[in-house]
C-alpha atoms as a PDB file:
ATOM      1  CA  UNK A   1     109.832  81.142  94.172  1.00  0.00           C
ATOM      2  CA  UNK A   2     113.163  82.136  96.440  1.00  0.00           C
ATOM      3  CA  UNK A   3     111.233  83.541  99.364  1.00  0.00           C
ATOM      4  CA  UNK A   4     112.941  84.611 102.669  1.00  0.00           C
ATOM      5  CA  UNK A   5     111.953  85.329 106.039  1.00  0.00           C
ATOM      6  CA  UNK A   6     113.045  88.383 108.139  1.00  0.00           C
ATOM      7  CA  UNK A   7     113.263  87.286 111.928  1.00  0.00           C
ATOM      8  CA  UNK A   8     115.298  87.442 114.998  1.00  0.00           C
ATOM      9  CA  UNK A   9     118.593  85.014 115.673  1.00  0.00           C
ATOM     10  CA  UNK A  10     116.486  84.228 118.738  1.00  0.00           C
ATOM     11  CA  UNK A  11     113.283  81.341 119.460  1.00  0.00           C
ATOM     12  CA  UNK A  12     110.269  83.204 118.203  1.00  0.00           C
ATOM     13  CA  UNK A  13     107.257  81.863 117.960  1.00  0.00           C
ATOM     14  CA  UNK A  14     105.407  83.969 114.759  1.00  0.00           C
ATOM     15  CA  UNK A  15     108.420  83.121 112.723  1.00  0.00           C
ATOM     16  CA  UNK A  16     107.868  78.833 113.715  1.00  0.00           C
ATOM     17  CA  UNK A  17     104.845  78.780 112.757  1.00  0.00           C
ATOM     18  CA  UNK A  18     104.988  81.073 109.887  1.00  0.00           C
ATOM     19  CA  UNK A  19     107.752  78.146 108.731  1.00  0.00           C
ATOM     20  CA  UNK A  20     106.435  75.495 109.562  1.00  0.00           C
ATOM     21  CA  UNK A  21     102.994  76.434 107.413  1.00  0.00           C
ATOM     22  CA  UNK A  22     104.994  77.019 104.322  1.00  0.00           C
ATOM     23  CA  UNK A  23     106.580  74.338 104.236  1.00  0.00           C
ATOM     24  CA  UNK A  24     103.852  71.978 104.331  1.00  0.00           C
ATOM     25  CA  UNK A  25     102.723  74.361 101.255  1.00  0.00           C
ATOM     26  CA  UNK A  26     105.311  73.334  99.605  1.00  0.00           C
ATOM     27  CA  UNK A  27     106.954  74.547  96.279  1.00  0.00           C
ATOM     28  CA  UNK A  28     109.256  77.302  97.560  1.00  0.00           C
ATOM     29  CA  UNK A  29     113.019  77.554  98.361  1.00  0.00           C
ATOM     30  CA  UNK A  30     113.097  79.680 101.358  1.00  0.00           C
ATOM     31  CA  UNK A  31     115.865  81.083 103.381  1.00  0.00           C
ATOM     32  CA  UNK A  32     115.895  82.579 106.893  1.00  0.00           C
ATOM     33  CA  UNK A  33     117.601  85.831 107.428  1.00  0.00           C
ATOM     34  CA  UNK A  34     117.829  86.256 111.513  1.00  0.00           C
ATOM     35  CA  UNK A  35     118.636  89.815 112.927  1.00  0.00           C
ATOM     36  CA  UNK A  36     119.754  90.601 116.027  1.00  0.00           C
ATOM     37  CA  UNK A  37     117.475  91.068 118.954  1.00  0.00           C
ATOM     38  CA  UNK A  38     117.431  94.604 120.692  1.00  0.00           C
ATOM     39  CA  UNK A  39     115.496  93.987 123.982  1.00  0.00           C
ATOM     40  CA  UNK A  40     113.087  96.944 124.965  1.00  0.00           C
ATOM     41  CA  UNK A  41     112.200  98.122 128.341  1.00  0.00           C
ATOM     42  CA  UNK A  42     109.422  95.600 129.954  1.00  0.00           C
ATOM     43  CA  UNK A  43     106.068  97.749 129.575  1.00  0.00           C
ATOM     44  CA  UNK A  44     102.772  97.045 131.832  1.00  0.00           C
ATOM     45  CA  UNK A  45     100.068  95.122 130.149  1.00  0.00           C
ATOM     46  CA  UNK A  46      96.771  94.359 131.662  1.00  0.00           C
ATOM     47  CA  UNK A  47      96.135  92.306 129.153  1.00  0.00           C
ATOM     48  CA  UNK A  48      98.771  90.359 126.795  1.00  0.00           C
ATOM     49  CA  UNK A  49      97.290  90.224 123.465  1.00  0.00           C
ATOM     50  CA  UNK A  50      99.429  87.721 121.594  1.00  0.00           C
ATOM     51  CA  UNK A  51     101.191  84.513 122.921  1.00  0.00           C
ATOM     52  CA  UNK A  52     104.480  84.295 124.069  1.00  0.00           C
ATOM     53  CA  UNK A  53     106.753  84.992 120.977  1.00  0.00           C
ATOM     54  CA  UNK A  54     109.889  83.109 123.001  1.00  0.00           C
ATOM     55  CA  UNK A  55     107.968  79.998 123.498  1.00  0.00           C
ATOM     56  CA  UNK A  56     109.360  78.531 120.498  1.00  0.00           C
ATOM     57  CA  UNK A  57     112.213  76.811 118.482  1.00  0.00           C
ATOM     58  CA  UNK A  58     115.053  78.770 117.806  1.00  0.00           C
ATOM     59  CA  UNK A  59     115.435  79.604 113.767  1.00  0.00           C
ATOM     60  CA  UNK A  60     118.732  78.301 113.219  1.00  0.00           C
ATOM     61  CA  UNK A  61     117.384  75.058 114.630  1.00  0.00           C
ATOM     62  CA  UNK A  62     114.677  74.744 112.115  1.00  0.00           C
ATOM     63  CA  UNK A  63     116.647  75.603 109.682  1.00  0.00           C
ATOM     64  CA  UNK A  64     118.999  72.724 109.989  1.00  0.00           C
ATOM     65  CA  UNK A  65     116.124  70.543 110.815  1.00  0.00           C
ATOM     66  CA  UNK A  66     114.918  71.509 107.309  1.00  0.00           C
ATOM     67  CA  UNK A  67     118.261  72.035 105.058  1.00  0.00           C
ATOM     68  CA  UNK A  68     117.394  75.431 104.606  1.00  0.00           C
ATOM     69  CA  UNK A  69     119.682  78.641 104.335  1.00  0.00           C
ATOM     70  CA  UNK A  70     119.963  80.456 107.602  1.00  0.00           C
ATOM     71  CA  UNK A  71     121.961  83.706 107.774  1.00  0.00           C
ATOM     72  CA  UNK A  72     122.211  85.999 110.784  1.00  0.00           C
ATOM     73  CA  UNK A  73     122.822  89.810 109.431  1.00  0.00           C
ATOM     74  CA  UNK A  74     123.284  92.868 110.718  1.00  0.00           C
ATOM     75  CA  UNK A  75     120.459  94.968 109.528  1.00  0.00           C
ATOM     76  CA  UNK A  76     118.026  94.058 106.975  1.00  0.00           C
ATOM     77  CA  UNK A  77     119.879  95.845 104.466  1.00  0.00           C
ATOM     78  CA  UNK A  78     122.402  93.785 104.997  1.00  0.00           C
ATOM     79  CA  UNK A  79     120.564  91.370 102.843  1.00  0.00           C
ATOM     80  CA  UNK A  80     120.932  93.381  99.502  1.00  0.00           C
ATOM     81  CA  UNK A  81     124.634  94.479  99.963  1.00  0.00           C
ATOM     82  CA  UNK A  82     127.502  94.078  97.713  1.00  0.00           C
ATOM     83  CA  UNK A  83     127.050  91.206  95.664  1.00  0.00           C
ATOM     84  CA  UNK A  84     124.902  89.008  96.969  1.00  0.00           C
ATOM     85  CA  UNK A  85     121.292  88.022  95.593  1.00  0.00           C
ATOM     86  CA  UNK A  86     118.341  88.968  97.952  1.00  0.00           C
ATOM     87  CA  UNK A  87     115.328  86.776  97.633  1.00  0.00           C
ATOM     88  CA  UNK A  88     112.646  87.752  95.041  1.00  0.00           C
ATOM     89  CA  UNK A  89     109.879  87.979  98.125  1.00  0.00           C
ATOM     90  CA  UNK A  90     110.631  88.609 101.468  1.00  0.00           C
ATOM     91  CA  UNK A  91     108.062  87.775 103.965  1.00  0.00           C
ATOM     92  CA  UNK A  92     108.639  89.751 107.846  1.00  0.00           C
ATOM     93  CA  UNK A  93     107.522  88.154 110.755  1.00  0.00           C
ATOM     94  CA  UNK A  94     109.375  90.457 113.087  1.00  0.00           C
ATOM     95  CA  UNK A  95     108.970  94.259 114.297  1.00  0.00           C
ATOM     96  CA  UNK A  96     112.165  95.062 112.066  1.00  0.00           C
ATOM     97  CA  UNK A  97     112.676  98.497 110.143  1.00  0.00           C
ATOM     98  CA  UNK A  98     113.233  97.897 106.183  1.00  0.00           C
ATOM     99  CA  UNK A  99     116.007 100.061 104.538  1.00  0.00           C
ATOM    100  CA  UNK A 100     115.638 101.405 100.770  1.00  0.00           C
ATOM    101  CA  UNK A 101     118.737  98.996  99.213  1.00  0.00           C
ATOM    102  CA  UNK A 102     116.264  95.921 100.264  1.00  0.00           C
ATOM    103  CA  UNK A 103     113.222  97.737  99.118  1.00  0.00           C
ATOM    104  CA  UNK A 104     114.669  98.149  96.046  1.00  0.00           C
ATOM    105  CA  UNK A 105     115.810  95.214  95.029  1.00  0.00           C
ATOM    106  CA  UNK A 106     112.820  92.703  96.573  1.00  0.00           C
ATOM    107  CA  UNK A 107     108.950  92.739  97.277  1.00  0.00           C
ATOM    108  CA  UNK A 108     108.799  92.777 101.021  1.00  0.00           C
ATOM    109  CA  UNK A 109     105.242  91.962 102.773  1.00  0.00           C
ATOM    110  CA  UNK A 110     103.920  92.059 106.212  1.00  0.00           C
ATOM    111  CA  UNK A 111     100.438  91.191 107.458  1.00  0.00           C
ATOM    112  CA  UNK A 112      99.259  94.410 109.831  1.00  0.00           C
ATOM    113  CA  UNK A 113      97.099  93.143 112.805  1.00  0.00           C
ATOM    114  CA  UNK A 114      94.621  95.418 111.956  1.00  0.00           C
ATOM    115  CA  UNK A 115      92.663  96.548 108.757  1.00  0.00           C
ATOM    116  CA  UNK A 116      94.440  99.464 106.619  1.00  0.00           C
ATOM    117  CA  UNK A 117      94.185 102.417 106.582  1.00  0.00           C
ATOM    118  CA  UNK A 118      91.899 102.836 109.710  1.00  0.00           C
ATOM    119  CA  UNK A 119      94.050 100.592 112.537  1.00  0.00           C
ATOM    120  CA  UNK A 120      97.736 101.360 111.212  1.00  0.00           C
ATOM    121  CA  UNK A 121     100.534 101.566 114.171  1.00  0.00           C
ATOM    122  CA  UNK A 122     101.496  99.340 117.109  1.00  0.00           C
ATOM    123  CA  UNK A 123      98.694  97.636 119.423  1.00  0.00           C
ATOM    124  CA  UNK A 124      96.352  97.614 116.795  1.00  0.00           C
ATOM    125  CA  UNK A 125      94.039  94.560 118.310  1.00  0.00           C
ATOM    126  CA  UNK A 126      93.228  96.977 121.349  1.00  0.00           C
ATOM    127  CA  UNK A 127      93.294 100.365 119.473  1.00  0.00           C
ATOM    128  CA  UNK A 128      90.674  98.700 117.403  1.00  0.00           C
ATOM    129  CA  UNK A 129      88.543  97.293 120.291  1.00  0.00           C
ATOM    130  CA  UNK A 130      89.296 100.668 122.049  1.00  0.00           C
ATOM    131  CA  UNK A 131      88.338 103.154 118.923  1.00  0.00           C
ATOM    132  CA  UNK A 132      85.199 100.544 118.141  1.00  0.00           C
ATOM    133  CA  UNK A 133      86.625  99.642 115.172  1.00  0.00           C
ATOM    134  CA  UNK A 134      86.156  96.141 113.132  1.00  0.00           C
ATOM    135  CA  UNK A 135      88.723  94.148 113.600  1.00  0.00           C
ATOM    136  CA  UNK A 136      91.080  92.508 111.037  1.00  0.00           C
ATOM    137  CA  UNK A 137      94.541  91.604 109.322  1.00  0.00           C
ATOM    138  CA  UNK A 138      96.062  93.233 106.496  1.00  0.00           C
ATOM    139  CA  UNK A 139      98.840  91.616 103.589  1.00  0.00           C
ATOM    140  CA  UNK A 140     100.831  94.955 102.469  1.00  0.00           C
ATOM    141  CA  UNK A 141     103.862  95.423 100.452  1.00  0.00           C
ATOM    142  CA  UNK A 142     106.603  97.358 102.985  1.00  0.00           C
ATOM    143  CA  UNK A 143     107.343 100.972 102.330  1.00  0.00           C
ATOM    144  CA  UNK A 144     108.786 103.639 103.905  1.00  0.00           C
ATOM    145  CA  UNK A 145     105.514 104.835 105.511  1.00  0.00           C
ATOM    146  CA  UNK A 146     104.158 102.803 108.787  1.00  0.00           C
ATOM    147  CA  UNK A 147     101.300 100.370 107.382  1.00  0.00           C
ATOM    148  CA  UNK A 148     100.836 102.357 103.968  1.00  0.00           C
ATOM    149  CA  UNK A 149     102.404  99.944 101.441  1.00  0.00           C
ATOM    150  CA  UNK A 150     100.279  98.663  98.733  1.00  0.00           C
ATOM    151  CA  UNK A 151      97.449  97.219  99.642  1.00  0.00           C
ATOM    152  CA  UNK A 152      97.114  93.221  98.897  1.00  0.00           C
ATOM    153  CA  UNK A 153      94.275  91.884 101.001  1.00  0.00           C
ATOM    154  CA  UNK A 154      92.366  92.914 104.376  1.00  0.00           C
ATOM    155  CA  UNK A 155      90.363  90.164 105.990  1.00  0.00           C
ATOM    156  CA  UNK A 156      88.309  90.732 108.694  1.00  0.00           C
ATOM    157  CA  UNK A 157      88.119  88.476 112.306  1.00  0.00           C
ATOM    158  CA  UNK A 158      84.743  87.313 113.066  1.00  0.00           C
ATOM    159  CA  UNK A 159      83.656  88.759 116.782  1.00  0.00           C
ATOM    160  CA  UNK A 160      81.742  86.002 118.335  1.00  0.00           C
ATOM    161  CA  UNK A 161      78.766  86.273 121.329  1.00  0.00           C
ATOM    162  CA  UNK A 162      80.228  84.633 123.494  1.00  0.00           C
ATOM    163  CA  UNK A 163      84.079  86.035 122.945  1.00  0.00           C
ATOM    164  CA  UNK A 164      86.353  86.999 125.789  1.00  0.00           C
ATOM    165  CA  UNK A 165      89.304  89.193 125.082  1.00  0.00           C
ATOM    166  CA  UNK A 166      91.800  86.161 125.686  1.00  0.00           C
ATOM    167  CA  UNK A 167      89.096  83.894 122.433  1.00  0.00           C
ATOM    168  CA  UNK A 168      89.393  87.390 120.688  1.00  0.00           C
ATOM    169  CA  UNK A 169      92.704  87.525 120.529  1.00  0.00           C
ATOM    170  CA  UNK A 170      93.704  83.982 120.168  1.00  0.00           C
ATOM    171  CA  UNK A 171      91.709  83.857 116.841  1.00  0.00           C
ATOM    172  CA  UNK A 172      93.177  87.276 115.651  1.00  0.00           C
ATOM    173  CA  UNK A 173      96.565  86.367 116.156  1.00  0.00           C
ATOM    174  CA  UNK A 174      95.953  82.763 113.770  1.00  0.00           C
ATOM    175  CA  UNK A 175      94.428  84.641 111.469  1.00  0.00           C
ATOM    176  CA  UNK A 176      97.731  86.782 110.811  1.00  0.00           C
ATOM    177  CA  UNK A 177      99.523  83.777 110.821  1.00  0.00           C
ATOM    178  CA  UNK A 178      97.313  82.123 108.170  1.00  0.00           C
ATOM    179  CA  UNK A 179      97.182  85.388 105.900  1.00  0.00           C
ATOM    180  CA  UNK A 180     100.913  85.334 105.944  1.00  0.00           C
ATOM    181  CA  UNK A 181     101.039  81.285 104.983  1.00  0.00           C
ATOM    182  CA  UNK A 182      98.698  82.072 102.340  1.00  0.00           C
ATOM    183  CA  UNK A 183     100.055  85.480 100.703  1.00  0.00           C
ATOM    184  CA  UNK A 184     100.693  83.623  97.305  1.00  0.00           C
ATOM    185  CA  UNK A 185      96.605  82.941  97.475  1.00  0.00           C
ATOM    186  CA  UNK A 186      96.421  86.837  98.461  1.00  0.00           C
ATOM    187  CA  UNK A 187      99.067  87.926  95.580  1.00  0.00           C
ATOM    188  CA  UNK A 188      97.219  85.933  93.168  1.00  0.00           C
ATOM    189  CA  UNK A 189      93.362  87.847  94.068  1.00  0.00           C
ATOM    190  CA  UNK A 190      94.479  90.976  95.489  1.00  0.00           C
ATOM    191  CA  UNK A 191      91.634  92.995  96.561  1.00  0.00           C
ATOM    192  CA  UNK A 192      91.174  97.350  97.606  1.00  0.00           C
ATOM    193  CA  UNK A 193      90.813  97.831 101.603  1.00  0.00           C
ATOM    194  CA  UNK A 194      87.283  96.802 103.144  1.00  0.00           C
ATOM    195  CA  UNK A 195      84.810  99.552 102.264  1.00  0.00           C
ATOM    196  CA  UNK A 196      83.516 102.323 104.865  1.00  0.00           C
ATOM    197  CA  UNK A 197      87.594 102.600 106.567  1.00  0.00           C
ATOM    198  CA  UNK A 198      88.544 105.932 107.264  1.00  0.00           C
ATOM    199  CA  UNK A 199      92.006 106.751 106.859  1.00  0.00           C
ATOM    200  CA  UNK A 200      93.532 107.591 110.655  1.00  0.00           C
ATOM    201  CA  UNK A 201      97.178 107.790 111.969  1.00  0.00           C
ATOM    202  CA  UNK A 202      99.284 105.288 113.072  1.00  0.00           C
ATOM    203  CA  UNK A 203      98.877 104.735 117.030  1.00  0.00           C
ATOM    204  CA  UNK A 204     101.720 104.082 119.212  1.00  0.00           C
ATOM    205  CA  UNK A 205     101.589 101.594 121.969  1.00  0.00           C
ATOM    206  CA  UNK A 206      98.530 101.468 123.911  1.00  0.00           C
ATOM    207  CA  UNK A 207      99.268 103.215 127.437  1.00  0.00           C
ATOM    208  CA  UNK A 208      97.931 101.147 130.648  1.00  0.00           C
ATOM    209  CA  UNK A 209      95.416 102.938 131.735  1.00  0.00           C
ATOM    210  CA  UNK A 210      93.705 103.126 128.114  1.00  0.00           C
ATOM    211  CA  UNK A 211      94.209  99.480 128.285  1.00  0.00           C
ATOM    212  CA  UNK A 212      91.641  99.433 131.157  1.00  0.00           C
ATOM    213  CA  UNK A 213      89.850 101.716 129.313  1.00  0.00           C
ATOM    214  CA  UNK A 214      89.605  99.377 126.361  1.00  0.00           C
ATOM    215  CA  UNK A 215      88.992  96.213 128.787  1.00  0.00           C
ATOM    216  CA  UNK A 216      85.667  97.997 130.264  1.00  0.00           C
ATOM    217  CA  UNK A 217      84.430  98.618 126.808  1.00  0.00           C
ATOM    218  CA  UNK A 218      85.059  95.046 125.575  1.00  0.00           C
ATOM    219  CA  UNK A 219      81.350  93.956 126.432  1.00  0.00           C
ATOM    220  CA  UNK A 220      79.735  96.534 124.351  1.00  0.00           C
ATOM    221  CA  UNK A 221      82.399  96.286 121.672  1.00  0.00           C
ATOM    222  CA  UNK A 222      81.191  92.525 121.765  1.00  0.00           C
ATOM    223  CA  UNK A 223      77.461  93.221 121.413  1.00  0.00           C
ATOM    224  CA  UNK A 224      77.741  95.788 118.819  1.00  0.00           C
ATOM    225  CA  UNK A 225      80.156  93.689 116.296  1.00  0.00           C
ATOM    226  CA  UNK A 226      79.151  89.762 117.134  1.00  0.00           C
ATOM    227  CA  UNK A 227      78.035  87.273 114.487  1.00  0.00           C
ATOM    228  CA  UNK A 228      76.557  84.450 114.421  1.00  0.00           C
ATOM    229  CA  UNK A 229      78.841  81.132 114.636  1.00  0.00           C
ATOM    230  CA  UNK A 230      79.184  79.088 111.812  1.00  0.00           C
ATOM    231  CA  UNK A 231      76.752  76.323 111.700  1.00  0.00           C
ATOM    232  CA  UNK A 232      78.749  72.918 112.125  1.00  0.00           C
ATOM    233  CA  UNK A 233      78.634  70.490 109.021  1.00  0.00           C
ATOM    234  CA  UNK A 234      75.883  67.901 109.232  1.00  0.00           C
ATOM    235  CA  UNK A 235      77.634  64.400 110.180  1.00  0.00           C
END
Protein backbone atom coordinates (compact mmCIF):
# COMPACT_ATOMS: atom_id res chain seq x y z
CA UNK A 1 0.00 0.00 0.00
CA UNK A 2 1.42 3.82 -0.79
CA UNK A 3 -0.11 5.44 2.26
CA UNK A 4 0.63 9.10 3.26
CA UNK A 5 0.26 11.17 6.17
CA UNK A 6 -1.23 14.74 6.26
CA UNK A 7 0.62 16.79 9.09
CA UNK A 8 2.23 20.00 9.92
CA UNK A 9 6.10 20.97 8.79
CA UNK A 10 6.32 21.44 12.55
CA UNK A 11 7.17 18.69 15.84
CA UNK A 12 3.79 17.19 16.49
CA UNK A 13 3.26 14.71 18.60
CA UNK A 14 -0.14 12.68 17.04
CA UNK A 15 1.69 12.53 13.79
CA UNK A 16 5.15 10.66 15.85
CA UNK A 17 3.40 8.36 17.16
CA UNK A 18 0.96 7.73 14.48
CA UNK A 19 4.56 6.94 12.50
CA UNK A 20 6.23 5.40 14.57
CA UNK A 21 3.19 2.61 15.08
CA UNK A 22 3.08 1.95 11.41
CA UNK A 23 6.10 1.36 10.91
CA UNK A 24 6.63 -1.28 13.31
CA UNK A 25 3.41 -2.69 11.31
CA UNK A 26 5.25 -2.91 8.65
CA UNK A 27 4.38 -3.59 4.91
CA UNK A 28 3.60 -0.07 3.69
CA UNK A 29 5.54 2.63 1.73
CA UNK A 30 4.49 5.76 3.34
CA UNK A 31 5.22 9.32 2.65
CA UNK A 32 4.77 12.44 4.81
CA UNK A 33 3.11 15.40 3.34
CA UNK A 34 3.77 18.45 6.02
CA UNK A 35 1.57 21.67 5.69
CA UNK A 36 2.19 24.73 7.00
CA UNK A 37 1.25 25.68 10.50
CA UNK A 38 -1.30 28.64 10.97
CA UNK A 39 -1.09 29.45 14.74
CA UNK A 40 -4.57 30.33 16.36
CA UNK A 41 -5.27 32.70 19.10
CA UNK A 42 -4.29 30.95 22.66
CA UNK A 43 -7.90 30.00 24.10
CA UNK A 44 -8.56 29.34 28.05
CA UNK A 45 -8.76 25.77 29.06
CA UNK A 46 -9.53 24.59 32.49
CA UNK A 47 -8.72 21.52 31.58
CA UNK A 48 -6.25 20.37 28.59
CA UNK A 49 -7.64 17.30 27.21
CA UNK A 50 -4.87 15.92 25.03
CA UNK A 51 -1.02 16.08 25.55
CA UNK A 52 1.14 18.51 24.26
CA UNK A 53 1.08 18.05 20.39
CA UNK A 54 4.71 20.11 20.21
CA UNK A 55 6.38 17.78 22.54
CA UNK A 56 7.66 15.79 19.80
CA UNK A 57 10.13 15.11 16.87
CA UNK A 58 9.86 17.21 14.07
CA UNK A 59 8.49 15.19 10.73
CA UNK A 60 11.17 15.93 8.46
CA UNK A 61 13.44 14.45 11.10
CA UNK A 62 11.73 11.16 11.15
CA UNK A 63 11.52 11.06 7.91
CA UNK A 64 15.19 11.04 7.24
CA UNK A 65 15.66 8.90 10.22
CA UNK A 66 13.47 6.43 8.28
CA UNK A 67 14.29 7.02 4.34
CA UNK A 68 10.94 8.02 3.82
CA UNK A 69 9.44 10.75 1.39
CA UNK A 70 8.81 14.00 3.13
CA UNK A 71 7.22 16.89 1.20
CA UNK A 72 6.12 20.20 2.67
CA UNK A 73 3.00 21.62 0.43
CA UNK A 74 1.01 24.31 0.35
CA UNK A 75 -2.46 23.09 0.88
CA UNK A 76 -3.54 19.61 0.86
CA UNK A 77 -4.59 19.88 -2.57
CA UNK A 78 -1.46 20.53 -3.38
CA UNK A 79 -0.90 16.86 -3.17
CA UNK A 80 -3.10 15.89 -6.27
CA UNK A 81 -1.96 18.77 -8.62
CA UNK A 82 -0.62 18.63 -12.03
CA UNK A 83 1.06 15.53 -12.55
CA UNK A 84 2.03 14.09 -9.70
CA UNK A 85 0.65 10.72 -8.09
CA UNK A 86 -1.16 11.17 -4.67
CA UNK A 87 -1.00 8.19 -2.42
CA UNK A 88 -3.78 5.53 -2.73
CA UNK A 89 -4.74 6.19 1.25
CA UNK A 90 -4.13 9.14 3.01
CA UNK A 91 -4.25 8.96 6.68
CA UNK A 92 -4.72 12.87 8.64
CA UNK A 93 -3.36 13.36 11.82
CA UNK A 94 -3.77 17.10 11.75
CA UNK A 95 -6.85 19.66 12.02
CA UNK A 96 -6.33 20.33 8.14
CA UNK A 97 -9.31 21.12 5.64
CA UNK A 98 -9.39 18.49 2.57
CA UNK A 99 -10.08 20.03 -0.93
CA UNK A 100 -12.20 18.04 -3.70
CA UNK A 101 -8.93 17.43 -6.31
CA UNK A 102 -7.47 15.19 -3.23
CA UNK A 103 -10.81 13.73 -2.46
CA UNK A 104 -11.06 12.70 -5.71
CA UNK A 105 -8.27 11.12 -6.53
CA UNK A 106 -7.43 9.21 -2.88
CA UNK A 107 -9.33 7.60 0.17
CA UNK A 108 -8.62 10.02 2.94
CA UNK A 109 -9.43 8.83 6.73
CA UNK A 110 -9.45 10.43 10.04
CA UNK A 111 -10.29 8.92 13.43
CA UNK A 112 -13.04 11.53 15.17
CA UNK A 113 -12.48 11.67 19.02
CA UNK A 114 -15.83 10.95 19.52
CA UNK A 115 -18.49 8.36 18.25
CA UNK A 116 -20.43 9.42 14.88
CA UNK A 117 -23.00 10.80 14.35
CA UNK A 118 -23.86 11.84 18.01
CA UNK A 119 -20.27 13.71 19.13
CA UNK A 120 -19.26 15.23 15.58
CA UNK A 121 -17.31 18.81 15.82
CA UNK A 122 -14.33 20.11 17.80
CA UNK A 123 -13.89 19.24 21.69
CA UNK A 124 -15.68 16.22 21.35
CA UNK A 125 -14.04 14.39 24.66
CA UNK A 126 -15.79 17.21 26.82
CA UNK A 127 -18.96 17.77 24.66
CA UNK A 128 -19.41 14.12 25.28
CA UNK A 129 -18.74 14.14 29.07
CA UNK A 130 -20.74 17.47 29.07
CA UNK A 131 -23.97 16.17 26.89
CA UNK A 132 -23.64 12.60 28.99
CA UNK A 133 -22.80 10.94 26.12
CA UNK A 134 -20.60 7.52 25.77
CA UNK A 135 -17.52 8.18 24.87
CA UNK A 136 -15.49 6.91 21.85
CA UNK A 137 -13.31 7.18 18.55
CA UNK A 138 -14.47 6.98 15.15
CA UNK A 139 -12.32 5.72 11.60
CA UNK A 140 -14.27 7.79 8.73
CA UNK A 141 -13.51 8.34 5.18
CA UNK A 142 -13.12 12.51 4.75
CA UNK A 143 -15.85 14.35 2.97
CA UNK A 144 -16.94 17.56 2.55
CA UNK A 145 -19.29 17.48 5.58
CA UNK A 146 -17.61 17.85 9.29
CA UNK A 147 -17.41 14.11 10.71
CA UNK A 148 -20.04 12.64 8.11
CA UNK A 149 -17.78 10.56 5.82
CA UNK A 150 -18.43 6.95 5.57
CA UNK A 151 -18.53 5.27 8.41
CA UNK A 152 -15.57 2.52 9.01
CA UNK A 153 -15.50 1.68 12.69
CA UNK A 154 -16.61 3.41 16.13
CA UNK A 155 -15.04 1.97 19.24
CA UNK A 156 -15.99 2.94 22.40
CA UNK A 157 -13.45 4.05 25.63
CA UNK A 158 -14.09 2.12 28.66
CA UNK A 159 -15.04 4.74 31.71
CA UNK A 160 -13.43 3.30 34.72
CA UNK A 161 -14.56 3.81 38.76
CA UNK A 162 -11.97 5.18 39.73
CA UNK A 163 -11.23 7.63 36.48
CA UNK A 164 -10.21 11.24 36.81
CA UNK A 165 -10.62 13.51 33.86
CA UNK A 166 -6.69 13.68 33.34
CA UNK A 167 -6.95 8.89 33.30
CA UNK A 168 -10.05 9.72 31.06
CA UNK A 169 -8.46 11.47 28.73
CA UNK A 170 -5.10 9.93 28.62
CA UNK A 171 -6.77 6.59 27.58
CA UNK A 172 -9.08 8.37 24.98
CA UNK A 173 -6.44 10.07 23.32
CA UNK A 174 -4.32 6.29 22.83
CA UNK A 175 -7.17 4.92 21.75
CA UNK A 176 -7.34 7.38 18.62
CA UNK A 177 -3.93 6.80 18.13
CA UNK A 178 -4.30 2.99 18.06
CA UNK A 179 -7.56 3.11 15.77
CA UNK A 180 -5.55 5.14 13.36
CA UNK A 181 -2.36 2.46 13.51
CA UNK A 182 -4.81 -0.14 12.98
CA UNK A 183 -7.27 1.28 10.13
CA UNK A 184 -6.15 -1.58 7.70
CA UNK A 185 -7.69 -4.04 10.66
CA UNK A 186 -10.78 -1.46 10.60
CA UNK A 187 -10.92 -1.37 6.55
CA UNK A 188 -10.77 -5.00 6.49
CA UNK A 189 -14.17 -5.50 9.23
CA UNK A 190 -15.85 -2.33 8.80
CA UNK A 191 -18.77 -2.11 10.99
CA UNK A 192 -22.37 0.60 11.05
CA UNK A 193 -22.08 3.30 14.04
CA UNK A 194 -22.74 1.87 17.71
CA UNK A 195 -26.50 1.38 18.07
CA UNK A 196 -28.89 3.84 20.16
CA UNK A 197 -26.61 7.32 18.64
CA UNK A 198 -28.70 10.02 17.75
CA UNK A 199 -27.65 12.05 15.00
CA UNK A 200 -26.71 15.83 16.53
CA UNK A 201 -24.68 18.77 15.03
CA UNK A 202 -21.27 19.34 15.00
CA UNK A 203 -20.16 21.45 18.24
CA UNK A 204 -17.66 24.09 18.08
CA UNK A 205 -15.08 24.55 20.71
CA UNK A 206 -16.15 24.11 24.15
CA UNK A 207 -16.43 27.75 25.80
CA UNK A 208 -14.73 28.07 29.45
CA UNK A 209 -17.28 28.36 31.48
CA UNK A 210 -19.13 25.14 29.96
CA UNK A 211 -15.82 23.63 30.58
CA UNK A 212 -16.50 24.11 34.35
CA UNK A 213 -19.72 23.11 33.68
CA UNK A 214 -18.57 19.81 32.26
CA UNK A 215 -15.76 19.44 35.12
CA UNK A 216 -18.64 19.54 37.96
CA UNK A 217 -20.56 16.91 36.15
CA UNK A 218 -17.56 14.58 35.67
CA UNK A 219 -18.42 12.57 38.97
CA UNK A 220 -21.84 11.66 37.95
CA UNK A 221 -20.83 11.21 34.34
CA UNK A 222 -18.34 8.66 36.05
CA UNK A 223 -20.94 6.77 38.10
CA UNK A 224 -23.48 6.54 35.46
CA UNK A 225 -21.04 5.09 32.54
CA UNK A 226 -18.15 3.06 34.70
CA UNK A 227 -17.26 -0.59 34.10
CA UNK A 228 -15.73 -2.90 35.67
CA UNK A 229 -11.75 -3.25 35.08
CA UNK A 230 -10.51 -5.99 33.29
CA UNK A 231 -9.53 -8.82 35.44
CA UNK A 232 -5.59 -9.23 35.21
CA UNK A 233 -4.33 -12.60 33.61
CA UNK A 234 -3.59 -15.30 36.16
CA UNK A 235 0.42 -15.54 36.49
Amino acid sequence: MRLGILTYALPHLKTEQVLHGLLRRGGMDIALYALPFVPRPERKVLFQHRPDQLAAAHPAAIARRFSLPYHEVPTADAIAGGDSDPPDTMLVTVGALIGPRLLERTRVFNVHAGLIPAVRGLDAFKWAIHDDMPLGVSLHAIDADVDRGDHVLSLPTPVYPDDTPATLARRHYEAEIALLIGFQDALRAPASPLPGLDDRPARKRMPAETERLMLDRFPAYVERHAVDRPLRPQM
